[in-house]
C-alpha atoms as a PDB file:
ATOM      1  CA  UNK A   1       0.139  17.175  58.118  1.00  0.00           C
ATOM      2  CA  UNK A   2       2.533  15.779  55.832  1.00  0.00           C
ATOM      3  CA  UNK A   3       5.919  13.608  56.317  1.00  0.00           C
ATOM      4  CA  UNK A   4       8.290  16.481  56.733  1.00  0.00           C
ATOM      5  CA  UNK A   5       5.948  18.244  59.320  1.00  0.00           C
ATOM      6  CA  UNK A   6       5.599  15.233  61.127  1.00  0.00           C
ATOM      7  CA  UNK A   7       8.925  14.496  61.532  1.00  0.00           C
ATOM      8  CA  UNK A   8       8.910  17.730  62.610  1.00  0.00           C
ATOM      9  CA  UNK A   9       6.667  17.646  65.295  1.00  0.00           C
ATOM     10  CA  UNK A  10       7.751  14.002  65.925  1.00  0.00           C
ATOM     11  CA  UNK A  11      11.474  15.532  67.011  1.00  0.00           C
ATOM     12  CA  UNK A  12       9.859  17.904  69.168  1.00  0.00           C
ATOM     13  CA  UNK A  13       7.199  15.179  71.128  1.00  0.00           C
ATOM     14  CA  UNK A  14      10.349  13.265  71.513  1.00  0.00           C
ATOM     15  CA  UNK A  15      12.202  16.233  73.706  1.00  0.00           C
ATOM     16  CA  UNK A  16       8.936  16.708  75.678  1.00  0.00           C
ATOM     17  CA  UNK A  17       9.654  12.731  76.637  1.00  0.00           C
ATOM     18  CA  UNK A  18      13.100  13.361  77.319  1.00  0.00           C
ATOM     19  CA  UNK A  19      11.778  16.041  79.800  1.00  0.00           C
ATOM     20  CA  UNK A  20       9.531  14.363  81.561  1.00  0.00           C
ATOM     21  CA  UNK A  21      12.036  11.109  81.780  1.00  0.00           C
ATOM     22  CA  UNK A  22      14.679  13.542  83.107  1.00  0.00           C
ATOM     23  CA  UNK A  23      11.700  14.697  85.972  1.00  0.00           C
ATOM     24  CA  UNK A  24      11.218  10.400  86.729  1.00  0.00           C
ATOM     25  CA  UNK A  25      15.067   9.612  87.066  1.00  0.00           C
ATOM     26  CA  UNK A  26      15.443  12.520  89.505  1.00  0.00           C
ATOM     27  CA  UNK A  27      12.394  11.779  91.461  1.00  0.00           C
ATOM     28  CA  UNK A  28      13.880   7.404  92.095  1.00  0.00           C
ATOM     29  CA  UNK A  29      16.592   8.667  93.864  1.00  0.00           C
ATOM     30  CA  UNK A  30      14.612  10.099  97.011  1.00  0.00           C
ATOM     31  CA  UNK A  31      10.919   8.471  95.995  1.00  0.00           C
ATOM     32  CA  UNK A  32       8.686   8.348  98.680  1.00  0.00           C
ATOM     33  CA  UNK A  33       6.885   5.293  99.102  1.00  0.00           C
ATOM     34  CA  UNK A  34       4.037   6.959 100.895  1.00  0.00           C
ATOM     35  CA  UNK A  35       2.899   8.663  98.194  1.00  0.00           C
ATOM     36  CA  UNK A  36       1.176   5.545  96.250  1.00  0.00           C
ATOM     37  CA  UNK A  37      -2.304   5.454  95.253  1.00  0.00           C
ATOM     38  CA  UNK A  38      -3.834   1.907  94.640  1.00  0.00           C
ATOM     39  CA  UNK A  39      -6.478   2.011  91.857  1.00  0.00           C
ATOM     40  CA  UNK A  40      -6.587  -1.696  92.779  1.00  0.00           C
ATOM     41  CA  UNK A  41      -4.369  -4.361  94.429  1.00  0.00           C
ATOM     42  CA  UNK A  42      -2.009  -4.386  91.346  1.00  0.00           C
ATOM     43  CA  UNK A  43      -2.414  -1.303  89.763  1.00  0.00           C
ATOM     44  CA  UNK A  44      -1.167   1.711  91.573  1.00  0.00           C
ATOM     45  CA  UNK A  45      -0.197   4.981  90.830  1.00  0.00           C
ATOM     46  CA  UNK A  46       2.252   7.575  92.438  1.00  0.00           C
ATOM     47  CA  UNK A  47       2.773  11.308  92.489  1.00  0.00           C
ATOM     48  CA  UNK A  48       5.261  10.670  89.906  1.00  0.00           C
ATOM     49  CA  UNK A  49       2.947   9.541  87.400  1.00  0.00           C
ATOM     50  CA  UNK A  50       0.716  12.108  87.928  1.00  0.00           C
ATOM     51  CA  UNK A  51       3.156  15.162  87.250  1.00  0.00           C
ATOM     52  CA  UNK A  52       5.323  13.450  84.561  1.00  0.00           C
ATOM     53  CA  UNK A  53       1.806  13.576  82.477  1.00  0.00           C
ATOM     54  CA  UNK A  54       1.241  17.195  83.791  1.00  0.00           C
ATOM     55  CA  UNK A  55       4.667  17.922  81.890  1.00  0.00           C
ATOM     56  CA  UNK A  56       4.107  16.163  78.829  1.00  0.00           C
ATOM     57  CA  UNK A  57       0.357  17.645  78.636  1.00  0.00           C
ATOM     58  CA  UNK A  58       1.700  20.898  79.010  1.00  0.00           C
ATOM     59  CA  UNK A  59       4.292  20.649  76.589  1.00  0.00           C
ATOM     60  CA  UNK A  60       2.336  18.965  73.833  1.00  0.00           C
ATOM     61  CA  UNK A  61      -0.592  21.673  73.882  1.00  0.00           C
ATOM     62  CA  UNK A  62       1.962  23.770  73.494  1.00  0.00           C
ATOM     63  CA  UNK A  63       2.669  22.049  70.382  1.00  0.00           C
ATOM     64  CA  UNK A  64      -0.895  21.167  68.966  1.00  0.00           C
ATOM     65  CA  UNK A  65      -3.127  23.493  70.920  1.00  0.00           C
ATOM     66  CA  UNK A  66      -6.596  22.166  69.308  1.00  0.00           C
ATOM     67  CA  UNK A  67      -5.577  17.912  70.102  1.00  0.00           C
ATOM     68  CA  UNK A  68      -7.321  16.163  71.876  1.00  0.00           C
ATOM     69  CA  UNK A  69      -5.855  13.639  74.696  1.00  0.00           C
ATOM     70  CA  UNK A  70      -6.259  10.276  76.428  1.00  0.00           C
ATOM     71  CA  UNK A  71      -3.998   9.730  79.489  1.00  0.00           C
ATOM     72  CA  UNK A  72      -3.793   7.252  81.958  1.00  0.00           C
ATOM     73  CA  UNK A  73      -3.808   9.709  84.555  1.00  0.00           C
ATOM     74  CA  UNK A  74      -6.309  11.905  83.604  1.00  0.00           C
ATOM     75  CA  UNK A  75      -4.899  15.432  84.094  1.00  0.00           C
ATOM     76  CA  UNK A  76      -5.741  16.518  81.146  1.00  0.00           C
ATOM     77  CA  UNK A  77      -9.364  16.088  81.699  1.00  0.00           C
ATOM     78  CA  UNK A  78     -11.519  13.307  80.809  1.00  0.00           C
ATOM     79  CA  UNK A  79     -10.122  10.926  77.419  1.00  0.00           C
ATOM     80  CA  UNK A  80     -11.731  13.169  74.234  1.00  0.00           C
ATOM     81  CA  UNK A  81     -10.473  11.464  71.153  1.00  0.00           C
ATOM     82  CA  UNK A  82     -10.832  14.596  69.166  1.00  0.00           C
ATOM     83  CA  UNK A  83     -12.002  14.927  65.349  1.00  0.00           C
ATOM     84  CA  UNK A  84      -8.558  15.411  63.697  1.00  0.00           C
ATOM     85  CA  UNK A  85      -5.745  14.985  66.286  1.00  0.00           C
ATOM     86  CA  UNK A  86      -5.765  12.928  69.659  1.00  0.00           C
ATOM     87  CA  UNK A  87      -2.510  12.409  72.098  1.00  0.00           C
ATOM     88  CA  UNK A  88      -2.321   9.220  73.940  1.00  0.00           C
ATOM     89  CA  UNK A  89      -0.535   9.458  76.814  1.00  0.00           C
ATOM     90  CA  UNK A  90       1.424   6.647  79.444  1.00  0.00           C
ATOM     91  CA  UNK A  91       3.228   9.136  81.646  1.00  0.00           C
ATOM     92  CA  UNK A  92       5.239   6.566  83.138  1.00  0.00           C
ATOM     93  CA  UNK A  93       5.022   3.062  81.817  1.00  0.00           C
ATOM     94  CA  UNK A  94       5.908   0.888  84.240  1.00  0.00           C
ATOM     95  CA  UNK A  95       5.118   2.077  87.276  1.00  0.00           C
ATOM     96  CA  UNK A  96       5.193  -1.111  89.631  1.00  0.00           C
ATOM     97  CA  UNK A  97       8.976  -1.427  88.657  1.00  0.00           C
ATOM     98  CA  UNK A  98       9.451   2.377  89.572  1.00  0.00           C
ATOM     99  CA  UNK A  99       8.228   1.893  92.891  1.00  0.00           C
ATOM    100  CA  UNK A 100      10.087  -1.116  93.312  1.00  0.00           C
ATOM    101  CA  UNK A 101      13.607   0.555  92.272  1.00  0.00           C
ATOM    102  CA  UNK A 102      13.539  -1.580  89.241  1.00  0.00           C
ATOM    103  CA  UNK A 103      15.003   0.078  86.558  1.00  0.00           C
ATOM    104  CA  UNK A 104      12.959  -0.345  83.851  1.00  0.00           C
ATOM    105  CA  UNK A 105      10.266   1.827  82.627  1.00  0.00           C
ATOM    106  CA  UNK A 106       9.476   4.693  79.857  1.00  0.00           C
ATOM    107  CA  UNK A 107       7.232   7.705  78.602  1.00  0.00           C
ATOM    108  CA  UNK A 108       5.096   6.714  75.844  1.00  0.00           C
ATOM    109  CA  UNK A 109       3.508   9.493  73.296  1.00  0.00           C
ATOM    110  CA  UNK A 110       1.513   8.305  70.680  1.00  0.00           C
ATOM    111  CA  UNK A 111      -0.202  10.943  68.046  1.00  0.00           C
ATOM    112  CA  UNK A 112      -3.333  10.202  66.066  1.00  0.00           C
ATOM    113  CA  UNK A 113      -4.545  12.140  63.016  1.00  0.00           C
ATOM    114  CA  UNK A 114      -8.110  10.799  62.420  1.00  0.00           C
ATOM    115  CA  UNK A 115      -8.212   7.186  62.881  1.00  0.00           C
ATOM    116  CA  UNK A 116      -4.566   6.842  62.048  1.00  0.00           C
ATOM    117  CA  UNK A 117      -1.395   6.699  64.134  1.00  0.00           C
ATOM    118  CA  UNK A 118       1.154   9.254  62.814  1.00  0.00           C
ATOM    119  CA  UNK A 119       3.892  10.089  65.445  1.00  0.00           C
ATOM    120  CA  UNK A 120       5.247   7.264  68.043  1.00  0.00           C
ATOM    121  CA  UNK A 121       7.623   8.325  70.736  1.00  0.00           C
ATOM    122  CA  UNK A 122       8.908   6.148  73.675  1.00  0.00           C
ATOM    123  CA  UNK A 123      11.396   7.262  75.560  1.00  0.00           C
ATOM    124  CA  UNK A 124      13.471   4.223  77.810  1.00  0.00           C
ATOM    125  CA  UNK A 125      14.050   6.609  81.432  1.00  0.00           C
ATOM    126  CA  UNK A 126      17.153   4.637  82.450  1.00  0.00           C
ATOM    127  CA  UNK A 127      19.007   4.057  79.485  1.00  0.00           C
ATOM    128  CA  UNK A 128      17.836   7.542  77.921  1.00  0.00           C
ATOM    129  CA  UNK A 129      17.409   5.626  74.654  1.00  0.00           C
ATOM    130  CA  UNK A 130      14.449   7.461  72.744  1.00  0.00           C
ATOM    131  CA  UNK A 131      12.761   5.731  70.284  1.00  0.00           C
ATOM    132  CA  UNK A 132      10.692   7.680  67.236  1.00  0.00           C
ATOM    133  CA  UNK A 133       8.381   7.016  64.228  1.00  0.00           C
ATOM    134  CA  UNK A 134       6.768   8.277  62.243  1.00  0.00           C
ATOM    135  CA  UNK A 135       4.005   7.335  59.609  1.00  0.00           C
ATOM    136  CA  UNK A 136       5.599   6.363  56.167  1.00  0.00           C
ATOM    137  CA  UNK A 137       9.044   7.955  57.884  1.00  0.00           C
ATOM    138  CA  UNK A 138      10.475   4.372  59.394  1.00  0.00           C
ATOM    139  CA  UNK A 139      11.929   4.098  63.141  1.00  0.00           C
ATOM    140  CA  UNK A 140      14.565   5.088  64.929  1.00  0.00           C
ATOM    141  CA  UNK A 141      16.708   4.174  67.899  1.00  0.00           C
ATOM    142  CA  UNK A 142      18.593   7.808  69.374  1.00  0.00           C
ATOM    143  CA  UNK A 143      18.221   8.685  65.518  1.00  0.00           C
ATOM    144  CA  UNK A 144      19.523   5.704  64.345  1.00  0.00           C
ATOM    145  CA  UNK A 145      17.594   3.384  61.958  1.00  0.00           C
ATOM    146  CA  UNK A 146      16.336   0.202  63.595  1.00  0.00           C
ATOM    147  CA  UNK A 147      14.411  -2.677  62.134  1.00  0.00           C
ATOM    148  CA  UNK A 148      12.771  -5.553  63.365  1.00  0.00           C
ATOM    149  CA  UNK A 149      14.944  -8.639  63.518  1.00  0.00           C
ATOM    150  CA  UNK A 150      14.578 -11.526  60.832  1.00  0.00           C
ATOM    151  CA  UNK A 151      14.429 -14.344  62.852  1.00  0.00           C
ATOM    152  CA  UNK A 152      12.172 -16.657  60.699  1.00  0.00           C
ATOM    153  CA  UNK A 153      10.611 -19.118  63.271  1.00  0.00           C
ATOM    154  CA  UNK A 154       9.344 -19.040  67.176  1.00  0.00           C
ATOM    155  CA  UNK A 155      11.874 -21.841  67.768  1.00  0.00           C
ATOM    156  CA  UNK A 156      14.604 -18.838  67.062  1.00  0.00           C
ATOM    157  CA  UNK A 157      13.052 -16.256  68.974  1.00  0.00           C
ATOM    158  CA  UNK A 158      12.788 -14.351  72.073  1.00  0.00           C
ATOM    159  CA  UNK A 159       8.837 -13.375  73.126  1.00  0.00           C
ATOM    160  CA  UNK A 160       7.739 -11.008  75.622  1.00  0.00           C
ATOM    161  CA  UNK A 161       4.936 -10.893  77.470  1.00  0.00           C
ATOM    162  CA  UNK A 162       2.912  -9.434  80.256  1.00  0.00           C
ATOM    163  CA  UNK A 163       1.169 -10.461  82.965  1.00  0.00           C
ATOM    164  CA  UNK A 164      -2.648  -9.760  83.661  1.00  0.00           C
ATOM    165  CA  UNK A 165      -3.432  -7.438  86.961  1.00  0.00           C
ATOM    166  CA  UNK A 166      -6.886  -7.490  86.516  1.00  0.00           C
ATOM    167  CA  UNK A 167      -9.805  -9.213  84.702  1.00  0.00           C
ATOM    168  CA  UNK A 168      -8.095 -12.984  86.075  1.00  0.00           C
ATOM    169  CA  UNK A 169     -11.303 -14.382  84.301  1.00  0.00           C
ATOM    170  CA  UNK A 170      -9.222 -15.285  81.299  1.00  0.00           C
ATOM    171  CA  UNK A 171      -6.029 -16.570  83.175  1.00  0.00           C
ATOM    172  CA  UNK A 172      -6.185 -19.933  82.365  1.00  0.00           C
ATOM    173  CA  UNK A 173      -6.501 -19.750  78.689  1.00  0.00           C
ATOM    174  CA  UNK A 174      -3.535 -17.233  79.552  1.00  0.00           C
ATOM    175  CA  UNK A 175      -1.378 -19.693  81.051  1.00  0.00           C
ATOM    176  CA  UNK A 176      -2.096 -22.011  78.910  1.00  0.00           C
ATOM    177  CA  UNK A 177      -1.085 -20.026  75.783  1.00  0.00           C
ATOM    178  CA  UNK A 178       2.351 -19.351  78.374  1.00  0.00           C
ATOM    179  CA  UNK A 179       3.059 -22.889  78.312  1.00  0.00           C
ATOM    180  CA  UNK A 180       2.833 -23.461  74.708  1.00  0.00           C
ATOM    181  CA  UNK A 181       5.249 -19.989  74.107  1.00  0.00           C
ATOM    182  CA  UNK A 182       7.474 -21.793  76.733  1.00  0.00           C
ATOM    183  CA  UNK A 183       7.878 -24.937  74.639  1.00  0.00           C
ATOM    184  CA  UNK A 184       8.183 -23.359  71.197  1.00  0.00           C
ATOM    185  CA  UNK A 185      10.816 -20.330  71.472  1.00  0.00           C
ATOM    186  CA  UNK A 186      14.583 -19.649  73.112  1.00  0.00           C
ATOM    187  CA  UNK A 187      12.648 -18.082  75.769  1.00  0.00           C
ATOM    188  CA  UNK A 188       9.763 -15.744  77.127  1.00  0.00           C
ATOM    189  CA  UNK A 189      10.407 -12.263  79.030  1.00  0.00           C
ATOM    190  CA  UNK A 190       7.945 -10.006  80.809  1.00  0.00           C
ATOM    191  CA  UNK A 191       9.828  -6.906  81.391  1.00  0.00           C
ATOM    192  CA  UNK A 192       6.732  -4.835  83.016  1.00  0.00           C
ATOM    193  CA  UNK A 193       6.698  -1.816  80.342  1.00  0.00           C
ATOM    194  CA  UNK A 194       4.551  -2.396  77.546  1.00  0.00           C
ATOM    195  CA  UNK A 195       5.636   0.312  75.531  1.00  0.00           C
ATOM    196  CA  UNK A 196       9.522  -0.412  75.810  1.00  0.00           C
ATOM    197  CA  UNK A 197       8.349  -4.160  74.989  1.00  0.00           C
ATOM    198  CA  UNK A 198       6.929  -2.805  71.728  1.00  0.00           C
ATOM    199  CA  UNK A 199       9.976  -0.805  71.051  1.00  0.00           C
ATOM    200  CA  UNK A 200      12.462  -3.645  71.626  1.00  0.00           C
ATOM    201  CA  UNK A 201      10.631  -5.623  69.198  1.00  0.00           C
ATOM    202  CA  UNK A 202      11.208  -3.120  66.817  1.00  0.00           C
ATOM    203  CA  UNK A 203      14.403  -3.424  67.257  1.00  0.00           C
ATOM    204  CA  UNK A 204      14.929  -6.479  66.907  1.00  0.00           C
ATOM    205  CA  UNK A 205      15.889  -7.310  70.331  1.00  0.00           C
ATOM    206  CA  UNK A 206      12.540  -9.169  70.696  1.00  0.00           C
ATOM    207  CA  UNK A 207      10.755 -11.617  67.861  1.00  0.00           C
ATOM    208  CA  UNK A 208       7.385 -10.411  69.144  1.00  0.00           C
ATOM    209  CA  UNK A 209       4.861  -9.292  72.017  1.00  0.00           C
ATOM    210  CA  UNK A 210       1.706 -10.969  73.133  1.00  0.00           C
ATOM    211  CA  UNK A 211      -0.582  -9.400  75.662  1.00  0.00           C
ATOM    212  CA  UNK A 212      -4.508  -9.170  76.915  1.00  0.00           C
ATOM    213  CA  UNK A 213      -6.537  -6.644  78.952  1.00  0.00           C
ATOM    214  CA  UNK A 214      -4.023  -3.662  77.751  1.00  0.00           C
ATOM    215  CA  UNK A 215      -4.840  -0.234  77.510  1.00  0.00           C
ATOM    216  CA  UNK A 216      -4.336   2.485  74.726  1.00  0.00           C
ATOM    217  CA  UNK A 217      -1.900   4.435  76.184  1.00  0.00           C
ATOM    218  CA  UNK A 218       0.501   1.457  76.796  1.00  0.00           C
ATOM    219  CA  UNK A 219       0.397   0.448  73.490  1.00  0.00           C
ATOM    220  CA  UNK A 220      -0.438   3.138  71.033  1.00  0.00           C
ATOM    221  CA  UNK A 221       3.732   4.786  70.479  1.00  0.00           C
ATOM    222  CA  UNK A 222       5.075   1.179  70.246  1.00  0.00           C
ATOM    223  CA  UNK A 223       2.581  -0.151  67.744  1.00  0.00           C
ATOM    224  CA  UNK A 224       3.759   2.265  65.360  1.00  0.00           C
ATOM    225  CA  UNK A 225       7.576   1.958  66.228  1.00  0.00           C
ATOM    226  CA  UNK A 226       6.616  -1.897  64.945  1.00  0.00           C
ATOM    227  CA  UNK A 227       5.109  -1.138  62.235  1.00  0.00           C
ATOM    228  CA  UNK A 228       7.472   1.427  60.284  1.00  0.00           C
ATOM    229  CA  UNK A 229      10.554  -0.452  61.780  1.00  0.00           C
ATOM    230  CA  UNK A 230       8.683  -3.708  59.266  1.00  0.00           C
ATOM    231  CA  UNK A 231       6.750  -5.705  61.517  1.00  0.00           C
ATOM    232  CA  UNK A 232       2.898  -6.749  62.578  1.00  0.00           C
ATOM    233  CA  UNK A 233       0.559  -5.610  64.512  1.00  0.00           C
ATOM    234  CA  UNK A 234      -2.669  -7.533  65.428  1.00  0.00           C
ATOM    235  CA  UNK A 235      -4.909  -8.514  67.778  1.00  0.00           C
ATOM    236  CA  UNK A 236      -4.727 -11.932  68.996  1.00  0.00           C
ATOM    237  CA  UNK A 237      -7.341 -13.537  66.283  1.00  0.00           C
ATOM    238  CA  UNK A 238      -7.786 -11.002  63.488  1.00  0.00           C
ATOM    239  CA  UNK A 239      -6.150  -8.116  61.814  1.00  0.00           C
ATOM    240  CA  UNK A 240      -8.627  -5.282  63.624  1.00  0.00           C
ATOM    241  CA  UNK A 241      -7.080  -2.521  65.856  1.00  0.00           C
ATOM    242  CA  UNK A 242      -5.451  -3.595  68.549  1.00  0.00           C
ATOM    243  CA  UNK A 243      -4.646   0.200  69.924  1.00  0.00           C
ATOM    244  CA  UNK A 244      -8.594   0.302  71.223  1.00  0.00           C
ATOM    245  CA  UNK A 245      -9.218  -3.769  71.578  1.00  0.00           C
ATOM    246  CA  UNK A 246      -7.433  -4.794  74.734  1.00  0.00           C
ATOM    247  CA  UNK A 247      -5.149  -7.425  72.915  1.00  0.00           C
ATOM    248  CA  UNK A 248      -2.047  -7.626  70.753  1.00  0.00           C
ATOM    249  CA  UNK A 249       0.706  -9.543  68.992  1.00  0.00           C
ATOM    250  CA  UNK A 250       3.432  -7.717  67.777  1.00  0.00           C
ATOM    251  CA  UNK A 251       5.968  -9.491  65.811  1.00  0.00           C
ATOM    252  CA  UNK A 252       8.458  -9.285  63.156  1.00  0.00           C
ATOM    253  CA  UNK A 253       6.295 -10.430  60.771  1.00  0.00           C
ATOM    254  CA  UNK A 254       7.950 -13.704  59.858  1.00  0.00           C
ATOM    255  CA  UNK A 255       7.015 -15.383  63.290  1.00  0.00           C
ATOM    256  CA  UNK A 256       3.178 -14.195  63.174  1.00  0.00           C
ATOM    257  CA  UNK A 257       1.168 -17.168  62.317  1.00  0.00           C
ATOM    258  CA  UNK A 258       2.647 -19.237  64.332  1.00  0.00           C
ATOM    259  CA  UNK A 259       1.994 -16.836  67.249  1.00  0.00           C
ATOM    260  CA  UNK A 260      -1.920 -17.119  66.166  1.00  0.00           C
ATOM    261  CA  UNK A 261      -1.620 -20.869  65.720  1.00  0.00           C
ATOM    262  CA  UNK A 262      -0.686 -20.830  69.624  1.00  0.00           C
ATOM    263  CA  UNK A 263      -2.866 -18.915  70.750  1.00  0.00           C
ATOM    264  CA  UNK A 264      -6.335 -19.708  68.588  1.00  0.00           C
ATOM    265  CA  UNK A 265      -7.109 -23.251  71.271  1.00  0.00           C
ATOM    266  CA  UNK A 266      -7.053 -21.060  74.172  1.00  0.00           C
ATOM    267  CA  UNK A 267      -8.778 -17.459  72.668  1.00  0.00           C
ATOM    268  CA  UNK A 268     -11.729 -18.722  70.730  1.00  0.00           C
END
């Protein structure tokens, strides 16, 4: 596809969001508690999530009929990362705040063509902001064009972060690296939605992201919103994917090293 069909299809997997964030806000206001699944002790899933992807899966073969999808529900069968174009899907990011009545937590839509992310879509339920990108086509905030901030050092910047709910074999080095972020910036956040995390860094509300044991579909929309809004996107160490390698620093580019510098004692 090129730019203008994109940005095409990127306006249209942005409405399919919309939809399935107008389906989550009317669902908080009578959710039933009862209704939880626990894949673990801190990683649970409700009715909710499971028919908000149902909606979005529906309305994005609608759009692409030959994709391929991975989905952290699985509705859409098991993950097939297809030859030319693969969804990746969080159908509600942010679930333990939803169940909690914490109002904080999006739909994340991330398109791949090949091995390349092309569309980015998350869509912030409560605050109905929608953010878009596209490859080459920049970022956008409600349609407005957002950037990531130029804060040029961690000891002028706000870092978000969040917090491991499984695989506590690496906590230490974790808390460790927590400490040091503690010390060095105005101040570390963990707002529980990985996705709107990478979005507000690309709008420069947050100077960057750090995370571990993180999944595809959490990260895959806001890694692009980084990217075309002017930032970085690594994994903790190197410059490989981080959409398929379980780790990631996002920043706005001017505050990256020093994130590394941090975190290289604890993550060697």
């Amino acid at each position: 596809m090129d730019l203008q069909q994109l940005t095409q299809l990127s306006h249209q997997v942005a409405e399919v969001a919309r939809q399935a964030g107008q389906f989550i806000r009317q669902e908080a206001a009578s959710f039933d508690r009862g209704r939880i699944e626990h894949k673990g002790l801190h990683d649970m899933v409700s009715y909710v999530d499971q028919e908000s992807e149902r909606i979005v899966v529906a309305g994005l073969r609608a759009l692409l009929p030959e994709a391929g999808f991975i989905t952290e529900e699985g509705t859409a069968g098991p993950a097939n990362r297809a030859e030319q174009f693969t969804w990746i899907i969080d159908p509600l990011d942010g679930t333990t705040n939803f169940i909690h009545g914490l109002p904080v937590y999006s739909v994340s839509i991330a398109l791949m063509q090949g091995a390349e992310l092309v569309i980015g879509v998350v869509y912030e339920v409560n605050q109905e902001e929608t953010f878009r990108a596209v490859r080459g086509g920049g970022a956008f905030a409600n349609e407005r064009p957002i950037r990531v901030s130029d804060a040029p050092t961690l000891s002028k910047s706000l870092v978000s972060t969040g917090f491991p709910y499984s695989n506590f074999n690496r906590i230490d080095p974790y808390l460790g690296m927590l400490k040091e972020f503690m010390r060095e910036t105005n101040g570390v956040r963990r707002v529980g939605s990985a996705a709107i995390d990478l979005a507000w860094v690309a709008a420069g509300r947050f100077e960057a992201f750090f995370e571990f044991n993180i999944n595809s579909y959490d990260v895959a929309a806001g890694i692009l919103l980084v990217r075309e809004a002017g930032g970085r996107v690594t994994q903790f160490l190197e410059e490989g994917d981080p959409v398929f390698n379980r780790e990631i620093i996002a920043s706005n580019g001017h505050v990256h090293e020093e994130m590394m510098q941090i975190i290289r004692p604890f993550w060697q």
